[in-house]
PDB file of N, CA and C in Angstrom:
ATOM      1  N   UNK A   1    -165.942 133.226 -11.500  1.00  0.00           N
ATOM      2  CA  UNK A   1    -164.926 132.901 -12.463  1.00  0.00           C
ATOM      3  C   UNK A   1    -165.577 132.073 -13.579  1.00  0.00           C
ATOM      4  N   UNK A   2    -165.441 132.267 -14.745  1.00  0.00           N
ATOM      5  CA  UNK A   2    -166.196 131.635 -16.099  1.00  0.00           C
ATOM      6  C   UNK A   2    -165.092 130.525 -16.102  1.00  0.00           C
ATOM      7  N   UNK A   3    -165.833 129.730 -17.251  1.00  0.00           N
ATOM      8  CA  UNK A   3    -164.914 128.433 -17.122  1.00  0.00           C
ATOM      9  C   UNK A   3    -163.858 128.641 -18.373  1.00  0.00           C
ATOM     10  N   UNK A   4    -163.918 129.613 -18.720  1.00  0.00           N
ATOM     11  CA  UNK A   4    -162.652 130.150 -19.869  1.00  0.00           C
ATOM     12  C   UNK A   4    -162.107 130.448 -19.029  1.00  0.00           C
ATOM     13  N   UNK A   5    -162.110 131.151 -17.881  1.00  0.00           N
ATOM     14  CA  UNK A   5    -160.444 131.992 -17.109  1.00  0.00           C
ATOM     15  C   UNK A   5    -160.056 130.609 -16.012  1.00  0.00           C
ATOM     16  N   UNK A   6    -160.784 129.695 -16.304  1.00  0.00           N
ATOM     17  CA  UNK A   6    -160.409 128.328 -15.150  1.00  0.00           C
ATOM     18  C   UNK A   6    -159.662 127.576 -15.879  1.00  0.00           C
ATOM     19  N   UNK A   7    -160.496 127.660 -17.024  1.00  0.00           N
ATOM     20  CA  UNK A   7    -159.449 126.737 -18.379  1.00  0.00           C
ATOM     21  C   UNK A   7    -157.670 127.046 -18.375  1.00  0.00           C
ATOM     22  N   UNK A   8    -157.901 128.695 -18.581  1.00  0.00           N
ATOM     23  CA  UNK A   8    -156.887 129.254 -18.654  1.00  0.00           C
ATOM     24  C   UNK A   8    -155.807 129.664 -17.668  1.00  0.00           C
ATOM     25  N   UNK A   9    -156.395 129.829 -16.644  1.00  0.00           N
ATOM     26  CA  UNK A   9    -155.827 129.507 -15.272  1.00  0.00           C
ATOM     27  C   UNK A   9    -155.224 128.277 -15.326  1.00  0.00           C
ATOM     28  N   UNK A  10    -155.835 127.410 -15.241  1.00  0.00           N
ATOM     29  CA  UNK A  10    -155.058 125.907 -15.143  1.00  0.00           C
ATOM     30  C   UNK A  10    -154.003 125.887 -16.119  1.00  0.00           C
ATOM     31  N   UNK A  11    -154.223 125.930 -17.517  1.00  0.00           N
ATOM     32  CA  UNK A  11    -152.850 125.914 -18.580  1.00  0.00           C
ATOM     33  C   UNK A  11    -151.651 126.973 -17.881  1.00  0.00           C
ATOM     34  N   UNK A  12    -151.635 127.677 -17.526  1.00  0.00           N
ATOM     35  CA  UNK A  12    -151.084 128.389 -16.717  1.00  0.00           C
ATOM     36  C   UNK A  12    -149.892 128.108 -15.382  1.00  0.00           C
ATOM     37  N   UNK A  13    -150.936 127.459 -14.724  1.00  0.00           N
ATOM     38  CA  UNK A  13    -150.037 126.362 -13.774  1.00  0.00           C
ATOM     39  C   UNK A  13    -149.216 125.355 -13.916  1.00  0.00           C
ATOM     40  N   UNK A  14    -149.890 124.856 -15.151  1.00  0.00           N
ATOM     41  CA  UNK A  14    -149.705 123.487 -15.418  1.00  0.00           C
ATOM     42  C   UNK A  14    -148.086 123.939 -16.145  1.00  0.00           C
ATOM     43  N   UNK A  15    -148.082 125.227 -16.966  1.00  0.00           N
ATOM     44  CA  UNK A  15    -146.940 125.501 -17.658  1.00  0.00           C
ATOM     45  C   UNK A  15    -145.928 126.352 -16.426  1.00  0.00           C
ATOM     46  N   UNK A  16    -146.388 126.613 -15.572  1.00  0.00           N
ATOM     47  CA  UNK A  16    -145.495 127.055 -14.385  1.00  0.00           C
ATOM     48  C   UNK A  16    -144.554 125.825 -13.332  1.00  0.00           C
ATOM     49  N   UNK A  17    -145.894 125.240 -13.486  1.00  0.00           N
ATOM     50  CA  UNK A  17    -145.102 123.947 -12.808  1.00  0.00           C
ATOM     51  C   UNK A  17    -143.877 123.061 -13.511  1.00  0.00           C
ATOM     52  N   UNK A  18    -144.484 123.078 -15.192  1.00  0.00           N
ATOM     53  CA  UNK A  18    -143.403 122.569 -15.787  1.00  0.00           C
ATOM     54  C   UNK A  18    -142.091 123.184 -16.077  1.00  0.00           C
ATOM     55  N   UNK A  19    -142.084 124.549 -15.963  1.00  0.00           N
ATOM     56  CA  UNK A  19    -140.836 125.334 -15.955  1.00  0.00           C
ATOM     57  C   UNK A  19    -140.249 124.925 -14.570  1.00  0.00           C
ATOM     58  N   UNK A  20    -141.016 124.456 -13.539  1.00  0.00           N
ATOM     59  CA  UNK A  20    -140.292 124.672 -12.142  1.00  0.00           C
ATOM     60  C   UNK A  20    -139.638 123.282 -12.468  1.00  0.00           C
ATOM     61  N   UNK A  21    -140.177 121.645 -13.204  1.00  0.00           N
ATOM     62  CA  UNK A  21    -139.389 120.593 -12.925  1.00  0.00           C
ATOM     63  C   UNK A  21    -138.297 121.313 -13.664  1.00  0.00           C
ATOM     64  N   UNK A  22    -138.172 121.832 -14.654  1.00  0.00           N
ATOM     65  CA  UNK A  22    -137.283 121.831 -16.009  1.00  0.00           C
ATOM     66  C   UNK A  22    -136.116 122.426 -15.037  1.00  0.00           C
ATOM     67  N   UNK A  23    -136.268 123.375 -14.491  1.00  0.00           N
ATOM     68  CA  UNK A  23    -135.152 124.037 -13.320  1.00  0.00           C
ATOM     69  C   UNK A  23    -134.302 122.731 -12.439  1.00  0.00           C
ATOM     70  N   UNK A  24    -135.361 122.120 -12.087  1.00  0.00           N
ATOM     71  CA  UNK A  24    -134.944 121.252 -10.705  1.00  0.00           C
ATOM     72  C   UNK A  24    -134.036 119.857 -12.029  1.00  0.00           C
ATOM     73  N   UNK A  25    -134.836 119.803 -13.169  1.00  0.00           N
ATOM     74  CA  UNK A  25    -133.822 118.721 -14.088  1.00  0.00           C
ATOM     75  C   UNK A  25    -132.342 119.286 -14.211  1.00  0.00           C
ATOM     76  N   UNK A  26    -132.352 120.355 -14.397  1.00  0.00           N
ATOM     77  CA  UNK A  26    -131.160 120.737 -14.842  1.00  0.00           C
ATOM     78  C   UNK A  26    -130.391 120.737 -13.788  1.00  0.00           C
ATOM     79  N   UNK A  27    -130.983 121.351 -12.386  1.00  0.00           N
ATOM     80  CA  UNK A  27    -129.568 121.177 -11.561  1.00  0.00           C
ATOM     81  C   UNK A  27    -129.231 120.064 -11.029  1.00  0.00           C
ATOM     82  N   UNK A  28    -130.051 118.871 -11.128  1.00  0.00           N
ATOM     83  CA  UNK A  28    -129.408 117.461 -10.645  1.00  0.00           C
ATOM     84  C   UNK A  28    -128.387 117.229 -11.569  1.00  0.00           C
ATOM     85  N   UNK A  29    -129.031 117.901 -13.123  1.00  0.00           N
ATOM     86  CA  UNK A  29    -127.855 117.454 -13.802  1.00  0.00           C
ATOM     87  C   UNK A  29    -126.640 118.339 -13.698  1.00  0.00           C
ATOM     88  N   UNK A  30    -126.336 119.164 -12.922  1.00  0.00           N
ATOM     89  CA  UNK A  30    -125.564 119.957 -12.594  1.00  0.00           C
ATOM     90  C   UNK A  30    -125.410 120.899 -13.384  1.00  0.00           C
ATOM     91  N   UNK A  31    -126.304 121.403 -14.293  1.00  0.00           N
ATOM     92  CA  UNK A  31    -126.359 122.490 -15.283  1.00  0.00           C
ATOM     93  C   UNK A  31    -126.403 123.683 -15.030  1.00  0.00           C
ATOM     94  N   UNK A  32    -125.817 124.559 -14.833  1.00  0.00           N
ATOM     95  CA  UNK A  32    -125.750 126.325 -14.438  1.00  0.00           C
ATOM     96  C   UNK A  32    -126.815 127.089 -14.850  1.00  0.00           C
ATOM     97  N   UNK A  33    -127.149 126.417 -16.518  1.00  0.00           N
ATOM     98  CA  UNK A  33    -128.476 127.283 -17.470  1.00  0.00           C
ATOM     99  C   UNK A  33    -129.709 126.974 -16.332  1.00  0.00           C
ATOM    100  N   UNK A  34    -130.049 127.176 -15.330  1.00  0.00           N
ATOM    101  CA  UNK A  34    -131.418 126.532 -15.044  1.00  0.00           C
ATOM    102  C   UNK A  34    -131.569 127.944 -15.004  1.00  0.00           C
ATOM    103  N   UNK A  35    -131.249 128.845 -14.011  1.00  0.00           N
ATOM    104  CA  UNK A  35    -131.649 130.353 -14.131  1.00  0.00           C
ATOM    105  C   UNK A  35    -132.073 130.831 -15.617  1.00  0.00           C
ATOM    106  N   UNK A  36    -130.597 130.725 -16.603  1.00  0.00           N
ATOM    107  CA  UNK A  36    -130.985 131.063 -17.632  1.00  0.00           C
ATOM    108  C   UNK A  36    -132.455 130.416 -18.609  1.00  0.00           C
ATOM    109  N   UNK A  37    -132.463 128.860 -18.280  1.00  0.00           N
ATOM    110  CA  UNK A  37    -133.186 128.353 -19.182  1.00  0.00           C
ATOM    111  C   UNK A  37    -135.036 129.067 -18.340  1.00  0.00           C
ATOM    112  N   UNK A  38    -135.178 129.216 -17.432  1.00  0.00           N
ATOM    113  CA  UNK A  38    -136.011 129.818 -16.685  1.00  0.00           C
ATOM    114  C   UNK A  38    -136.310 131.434 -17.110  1.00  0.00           C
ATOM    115  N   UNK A  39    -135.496 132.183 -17.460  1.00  0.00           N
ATOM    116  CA  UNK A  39    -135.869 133.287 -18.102  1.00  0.00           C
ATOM    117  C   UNK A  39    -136.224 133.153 -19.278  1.00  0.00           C
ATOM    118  N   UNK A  40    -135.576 132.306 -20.324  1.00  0.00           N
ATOM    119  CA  UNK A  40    -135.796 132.515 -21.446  1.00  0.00           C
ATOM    120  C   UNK A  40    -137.211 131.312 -21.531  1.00  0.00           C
ATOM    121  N   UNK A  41    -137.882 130.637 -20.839  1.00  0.00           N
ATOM    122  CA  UNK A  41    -139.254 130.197 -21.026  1.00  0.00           C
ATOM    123  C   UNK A  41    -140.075 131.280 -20.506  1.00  0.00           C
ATOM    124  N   UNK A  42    -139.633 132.001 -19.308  1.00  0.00           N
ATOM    125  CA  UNK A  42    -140.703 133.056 -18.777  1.00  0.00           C
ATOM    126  C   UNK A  42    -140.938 134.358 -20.379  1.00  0.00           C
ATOM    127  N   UNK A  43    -139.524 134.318 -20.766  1.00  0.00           N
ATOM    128  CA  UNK A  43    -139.349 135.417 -21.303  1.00  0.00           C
ATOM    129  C   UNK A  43    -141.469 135.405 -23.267  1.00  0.00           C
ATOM    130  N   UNK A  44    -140.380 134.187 -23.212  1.00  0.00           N
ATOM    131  CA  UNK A  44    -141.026 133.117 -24.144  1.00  0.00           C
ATOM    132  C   UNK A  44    -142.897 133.101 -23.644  1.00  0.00           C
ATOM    133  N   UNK A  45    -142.787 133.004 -22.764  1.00  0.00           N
ATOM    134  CA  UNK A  45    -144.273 132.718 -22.404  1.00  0.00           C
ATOM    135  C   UNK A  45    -144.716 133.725 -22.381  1.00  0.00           C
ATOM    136  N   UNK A  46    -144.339 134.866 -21.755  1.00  0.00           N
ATOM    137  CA  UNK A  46    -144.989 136.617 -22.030  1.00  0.00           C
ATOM    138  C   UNK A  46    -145.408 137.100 -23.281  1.00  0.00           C
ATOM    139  N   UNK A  47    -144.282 136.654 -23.989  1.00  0.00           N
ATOM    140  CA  UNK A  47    -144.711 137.161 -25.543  1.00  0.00           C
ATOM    141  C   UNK A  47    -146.139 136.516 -26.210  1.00  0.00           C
ATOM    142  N   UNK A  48    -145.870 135.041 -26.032  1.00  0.00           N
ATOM    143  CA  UNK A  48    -147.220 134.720 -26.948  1.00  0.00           C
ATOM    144  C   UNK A  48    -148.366 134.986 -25.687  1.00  0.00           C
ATOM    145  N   UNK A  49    -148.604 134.748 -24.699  1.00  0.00           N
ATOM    146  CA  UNK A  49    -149.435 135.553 -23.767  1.00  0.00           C
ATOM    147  C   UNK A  49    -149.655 136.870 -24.106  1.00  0.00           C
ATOM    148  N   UNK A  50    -149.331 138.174 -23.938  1.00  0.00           N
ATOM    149  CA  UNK A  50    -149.545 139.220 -24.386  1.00  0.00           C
ATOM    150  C   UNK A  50    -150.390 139.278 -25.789  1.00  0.00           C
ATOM    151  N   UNK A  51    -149.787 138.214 -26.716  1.00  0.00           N
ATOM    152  CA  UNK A  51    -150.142 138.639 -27.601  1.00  0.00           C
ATOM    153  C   UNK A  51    -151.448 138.102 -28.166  1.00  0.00           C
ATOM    154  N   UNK A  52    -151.689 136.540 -27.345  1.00  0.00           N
ATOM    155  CA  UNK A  52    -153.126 136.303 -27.244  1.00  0.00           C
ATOM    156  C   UNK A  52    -154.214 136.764 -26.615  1.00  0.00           C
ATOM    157  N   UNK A  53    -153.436 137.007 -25.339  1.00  0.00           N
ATOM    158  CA  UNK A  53    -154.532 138.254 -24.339  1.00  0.00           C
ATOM    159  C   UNK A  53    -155.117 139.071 -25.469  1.00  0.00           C
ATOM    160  N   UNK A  54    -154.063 139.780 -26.110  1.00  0.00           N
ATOM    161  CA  UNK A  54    -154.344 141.061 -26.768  1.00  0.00           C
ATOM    162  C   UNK A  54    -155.652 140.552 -27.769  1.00  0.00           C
ATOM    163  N   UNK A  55    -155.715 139.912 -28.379  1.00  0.00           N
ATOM    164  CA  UNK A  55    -155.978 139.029 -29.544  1.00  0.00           C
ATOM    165  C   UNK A  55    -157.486 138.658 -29.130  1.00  0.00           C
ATOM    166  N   UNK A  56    -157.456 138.498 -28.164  1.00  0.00           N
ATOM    167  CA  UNK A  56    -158.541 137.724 -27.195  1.00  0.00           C
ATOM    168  C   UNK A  56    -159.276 138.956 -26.780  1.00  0.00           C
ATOM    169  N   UNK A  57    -158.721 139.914 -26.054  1.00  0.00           N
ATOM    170  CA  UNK A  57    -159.530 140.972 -25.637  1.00  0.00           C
ATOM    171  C   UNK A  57    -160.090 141.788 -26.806  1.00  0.00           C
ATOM    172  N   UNK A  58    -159.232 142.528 -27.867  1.00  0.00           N
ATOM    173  CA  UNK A  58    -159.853 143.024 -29.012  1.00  0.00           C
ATOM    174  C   UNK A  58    -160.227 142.619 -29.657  1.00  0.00           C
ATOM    175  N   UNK A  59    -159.916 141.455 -30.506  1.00  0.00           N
ATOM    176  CA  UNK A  59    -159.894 141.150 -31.728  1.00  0.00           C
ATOM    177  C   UNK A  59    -161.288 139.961 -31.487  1.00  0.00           C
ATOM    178  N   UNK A  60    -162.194 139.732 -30.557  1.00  0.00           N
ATOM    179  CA  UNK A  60    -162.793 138.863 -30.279  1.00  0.00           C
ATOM    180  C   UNK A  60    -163.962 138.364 -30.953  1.00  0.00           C
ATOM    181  N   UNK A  61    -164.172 139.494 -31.774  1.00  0.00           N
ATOM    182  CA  UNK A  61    -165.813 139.687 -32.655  1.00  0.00           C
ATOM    183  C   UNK A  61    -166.015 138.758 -33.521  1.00  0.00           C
ATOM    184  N   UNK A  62    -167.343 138.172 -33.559  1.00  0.00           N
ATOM    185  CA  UNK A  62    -167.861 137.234 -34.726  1.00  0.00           C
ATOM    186  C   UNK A  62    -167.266 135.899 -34.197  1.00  0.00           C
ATOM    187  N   UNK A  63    -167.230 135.428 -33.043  1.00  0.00           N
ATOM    188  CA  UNK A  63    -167.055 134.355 -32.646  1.00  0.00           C
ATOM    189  C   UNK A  63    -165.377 134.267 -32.721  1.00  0.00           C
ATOM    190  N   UNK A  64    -164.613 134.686 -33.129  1.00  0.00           N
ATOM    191  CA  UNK A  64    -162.685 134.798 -33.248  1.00  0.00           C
ATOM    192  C   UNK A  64    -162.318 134.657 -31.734  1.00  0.00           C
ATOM    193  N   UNK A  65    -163.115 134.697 -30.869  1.00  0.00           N
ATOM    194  CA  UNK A  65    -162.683 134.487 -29.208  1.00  0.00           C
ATOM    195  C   UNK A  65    -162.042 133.236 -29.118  1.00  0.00           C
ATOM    196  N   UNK A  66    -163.024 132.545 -29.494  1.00  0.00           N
ATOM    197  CA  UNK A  66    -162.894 131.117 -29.305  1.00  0.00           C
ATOM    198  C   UNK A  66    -161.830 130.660 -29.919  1.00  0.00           C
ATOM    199  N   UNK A  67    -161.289 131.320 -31.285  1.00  0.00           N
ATOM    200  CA  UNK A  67    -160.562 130.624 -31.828  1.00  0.00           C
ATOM    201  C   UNK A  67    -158.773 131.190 -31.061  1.00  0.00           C
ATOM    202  N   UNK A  68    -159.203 132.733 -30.676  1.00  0.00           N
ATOM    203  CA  UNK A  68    -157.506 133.169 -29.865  1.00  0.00           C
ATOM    204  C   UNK A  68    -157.617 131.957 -28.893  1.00  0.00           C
ATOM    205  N   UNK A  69    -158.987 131.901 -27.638  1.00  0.00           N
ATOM    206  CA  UNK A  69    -158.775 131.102 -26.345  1.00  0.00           C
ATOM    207  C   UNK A  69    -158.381 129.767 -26.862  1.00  0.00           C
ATOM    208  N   UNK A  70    -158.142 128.743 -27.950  1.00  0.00           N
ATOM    209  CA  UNK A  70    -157.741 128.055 -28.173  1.00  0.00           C
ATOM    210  C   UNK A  70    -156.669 127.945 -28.689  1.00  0.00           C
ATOM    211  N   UNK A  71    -155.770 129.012 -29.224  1.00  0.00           N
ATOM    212  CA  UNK A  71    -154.683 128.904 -29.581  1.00  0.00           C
ATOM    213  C   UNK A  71    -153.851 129.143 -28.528  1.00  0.00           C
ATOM    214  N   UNK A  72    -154.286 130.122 -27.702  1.00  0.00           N
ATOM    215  CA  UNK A  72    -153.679 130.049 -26.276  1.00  0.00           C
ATOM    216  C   UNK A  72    -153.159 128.987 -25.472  1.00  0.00           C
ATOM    217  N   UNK A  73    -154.181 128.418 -25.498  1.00  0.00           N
ATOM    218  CA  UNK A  73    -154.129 126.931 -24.876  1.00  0.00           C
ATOM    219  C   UNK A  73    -153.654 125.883 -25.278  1.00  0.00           C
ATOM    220  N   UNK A  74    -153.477 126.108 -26.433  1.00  0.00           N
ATOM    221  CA  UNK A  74    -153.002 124.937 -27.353  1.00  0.00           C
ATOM    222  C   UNK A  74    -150.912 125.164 -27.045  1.00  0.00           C
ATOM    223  N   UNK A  75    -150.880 126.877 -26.990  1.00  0.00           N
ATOM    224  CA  UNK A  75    -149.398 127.234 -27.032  1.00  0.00           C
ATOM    225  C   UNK A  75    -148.919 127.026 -25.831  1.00  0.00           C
ATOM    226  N   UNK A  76    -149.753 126.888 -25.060  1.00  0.00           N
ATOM    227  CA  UNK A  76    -149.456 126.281 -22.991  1.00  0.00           C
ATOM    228  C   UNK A  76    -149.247 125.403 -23.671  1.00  0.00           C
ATOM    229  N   UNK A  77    -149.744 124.726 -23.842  1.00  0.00           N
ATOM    230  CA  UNK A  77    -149.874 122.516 -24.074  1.00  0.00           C
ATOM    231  C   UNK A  77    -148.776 122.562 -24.262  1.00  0.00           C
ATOM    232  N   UNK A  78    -148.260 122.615 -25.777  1.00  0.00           N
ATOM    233  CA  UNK A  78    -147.428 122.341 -26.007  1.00  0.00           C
ATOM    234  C   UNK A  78    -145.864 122.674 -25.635  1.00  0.00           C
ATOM    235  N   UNK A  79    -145.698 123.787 -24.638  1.00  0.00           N
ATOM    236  CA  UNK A  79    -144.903 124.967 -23.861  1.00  0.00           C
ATOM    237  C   UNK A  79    -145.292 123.961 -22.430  1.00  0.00           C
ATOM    238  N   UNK A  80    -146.057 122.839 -22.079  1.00  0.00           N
ATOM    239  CA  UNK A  80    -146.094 122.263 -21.082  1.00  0.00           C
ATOM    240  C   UNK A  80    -145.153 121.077 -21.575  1.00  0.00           C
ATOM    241  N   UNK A  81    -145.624 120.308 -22.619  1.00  0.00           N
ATOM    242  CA  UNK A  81    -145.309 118.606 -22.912  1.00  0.00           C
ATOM    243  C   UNK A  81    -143.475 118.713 -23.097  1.00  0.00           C
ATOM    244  N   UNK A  82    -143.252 120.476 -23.499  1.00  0.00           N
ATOM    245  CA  UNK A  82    -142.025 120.259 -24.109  1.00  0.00           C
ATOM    246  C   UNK A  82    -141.087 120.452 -22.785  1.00  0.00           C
ATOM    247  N   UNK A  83    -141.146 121.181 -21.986  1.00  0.00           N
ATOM    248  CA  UNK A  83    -140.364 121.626 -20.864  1.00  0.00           C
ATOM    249  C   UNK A  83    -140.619 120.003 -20.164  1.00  0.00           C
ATOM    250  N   UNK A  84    -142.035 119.470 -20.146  1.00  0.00           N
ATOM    251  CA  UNK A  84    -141.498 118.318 -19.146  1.00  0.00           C
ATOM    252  C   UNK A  84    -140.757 117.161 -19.472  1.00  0.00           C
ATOM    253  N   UNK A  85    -141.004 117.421 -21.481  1.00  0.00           N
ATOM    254  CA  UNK A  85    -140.308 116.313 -21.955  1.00  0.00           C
ATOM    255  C   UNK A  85    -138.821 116.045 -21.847  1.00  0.00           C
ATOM    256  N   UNK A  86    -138.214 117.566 -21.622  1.00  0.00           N
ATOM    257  CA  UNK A  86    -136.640 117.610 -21.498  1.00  0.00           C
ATOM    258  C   UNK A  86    -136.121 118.058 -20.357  1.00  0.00           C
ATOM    259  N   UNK A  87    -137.094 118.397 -19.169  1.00  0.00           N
ATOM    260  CA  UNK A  87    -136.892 118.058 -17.832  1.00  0.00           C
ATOM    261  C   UNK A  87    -136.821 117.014 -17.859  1.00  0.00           C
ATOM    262  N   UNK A  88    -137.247 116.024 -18.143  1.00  0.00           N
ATOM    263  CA  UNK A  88    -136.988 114.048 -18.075  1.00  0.00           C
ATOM    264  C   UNK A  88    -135.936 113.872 -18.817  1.00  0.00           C
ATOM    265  N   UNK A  89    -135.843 114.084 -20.094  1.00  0.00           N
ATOM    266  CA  UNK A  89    -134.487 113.718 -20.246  1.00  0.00           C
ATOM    267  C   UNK A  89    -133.190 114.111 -19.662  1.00  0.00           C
ATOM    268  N   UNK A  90    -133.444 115.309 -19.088  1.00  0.00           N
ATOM    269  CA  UNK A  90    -131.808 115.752 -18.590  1.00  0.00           C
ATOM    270  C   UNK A  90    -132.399 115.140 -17.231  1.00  0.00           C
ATOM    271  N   UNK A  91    -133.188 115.028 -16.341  1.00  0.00           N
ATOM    272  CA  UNK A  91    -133.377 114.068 -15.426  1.00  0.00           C
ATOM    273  C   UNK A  91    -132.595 112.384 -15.217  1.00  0.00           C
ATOM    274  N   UNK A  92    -133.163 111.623 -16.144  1.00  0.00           N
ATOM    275  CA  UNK A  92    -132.751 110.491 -16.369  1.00  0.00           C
ATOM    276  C   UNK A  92    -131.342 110.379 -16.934  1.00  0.00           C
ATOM    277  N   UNK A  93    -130.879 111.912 -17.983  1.00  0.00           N
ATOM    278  CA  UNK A  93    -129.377 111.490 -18.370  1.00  0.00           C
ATOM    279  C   UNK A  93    -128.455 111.649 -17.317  1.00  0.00           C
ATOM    280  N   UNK A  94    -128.880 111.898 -16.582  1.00  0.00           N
ATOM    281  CA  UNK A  94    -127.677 112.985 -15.382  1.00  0.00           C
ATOM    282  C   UNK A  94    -127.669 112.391 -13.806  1.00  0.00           C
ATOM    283  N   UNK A  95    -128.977 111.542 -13.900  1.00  0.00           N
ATOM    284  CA  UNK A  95    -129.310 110.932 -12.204  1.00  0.00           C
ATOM    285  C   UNK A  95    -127.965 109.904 -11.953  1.00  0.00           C
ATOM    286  N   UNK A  96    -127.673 110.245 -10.807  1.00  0.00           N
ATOM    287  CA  UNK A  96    -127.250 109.228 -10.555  1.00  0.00           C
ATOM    288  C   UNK A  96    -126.909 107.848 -10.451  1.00  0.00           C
ATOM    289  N   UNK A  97    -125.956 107.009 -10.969  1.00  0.00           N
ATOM    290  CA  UNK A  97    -126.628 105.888 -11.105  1.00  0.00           C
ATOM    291  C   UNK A  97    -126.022 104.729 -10.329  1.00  0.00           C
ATOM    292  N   UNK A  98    -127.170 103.599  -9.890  1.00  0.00           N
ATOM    293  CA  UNK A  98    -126.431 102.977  -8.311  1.00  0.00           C
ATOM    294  C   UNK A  98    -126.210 101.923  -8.968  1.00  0.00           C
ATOM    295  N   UNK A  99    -125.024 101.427  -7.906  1.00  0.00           N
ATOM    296  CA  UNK A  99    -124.568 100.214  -8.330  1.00  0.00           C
ATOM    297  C   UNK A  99    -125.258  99.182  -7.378  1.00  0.00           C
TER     298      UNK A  99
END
């Protein structure tokens, strides 16, 4: 395994895992969308995937690899920070709170 498909592997997880809190935020907060909000990130993540794969596999010549495998990664990141950022907020708005 090269350390580009480890790189990319990991952004991967890291954005799988964050779809899985974003699910588990919503139903503490008793929100119905978790299914929905779960398709429409999977849905979301296929597209720019496909289209960097694509991007990445053909379009790679004259050094342009480097620049798809980083936009890739860059569109995980930020497809990571955002799902966990509002898994926490509907987390914290919705928890329970003790007296």
């Amino acid at each position: 395994m090269s350390e580009d498909t480890l790189y990319i592997s990991l952004g991967y997880v890291l954005s799988w895992v964050s779809m899985i809190l974003l699910c588990y935020g919503l139903s503490k907060a008793g929100s119905s969308k978790r299914w929905r909000s779960l398709l429409v990130n999977l849905v979301l993540q296929a597209l720019y995937s496909l289209g960097a794969w694509y991007l990445l596999k053909e379009a790679s010549g004259g050094g342009s690899g480097l620049l798809w495998l980083s936009l890739l990664l860059m569109m995980l990141g930020i497809h990571f920070v955002v799902n966990i950022g509002y898994s926490l907020i509907c987390y914290l708005r919705y928890a329970p709170q003790k007296n």
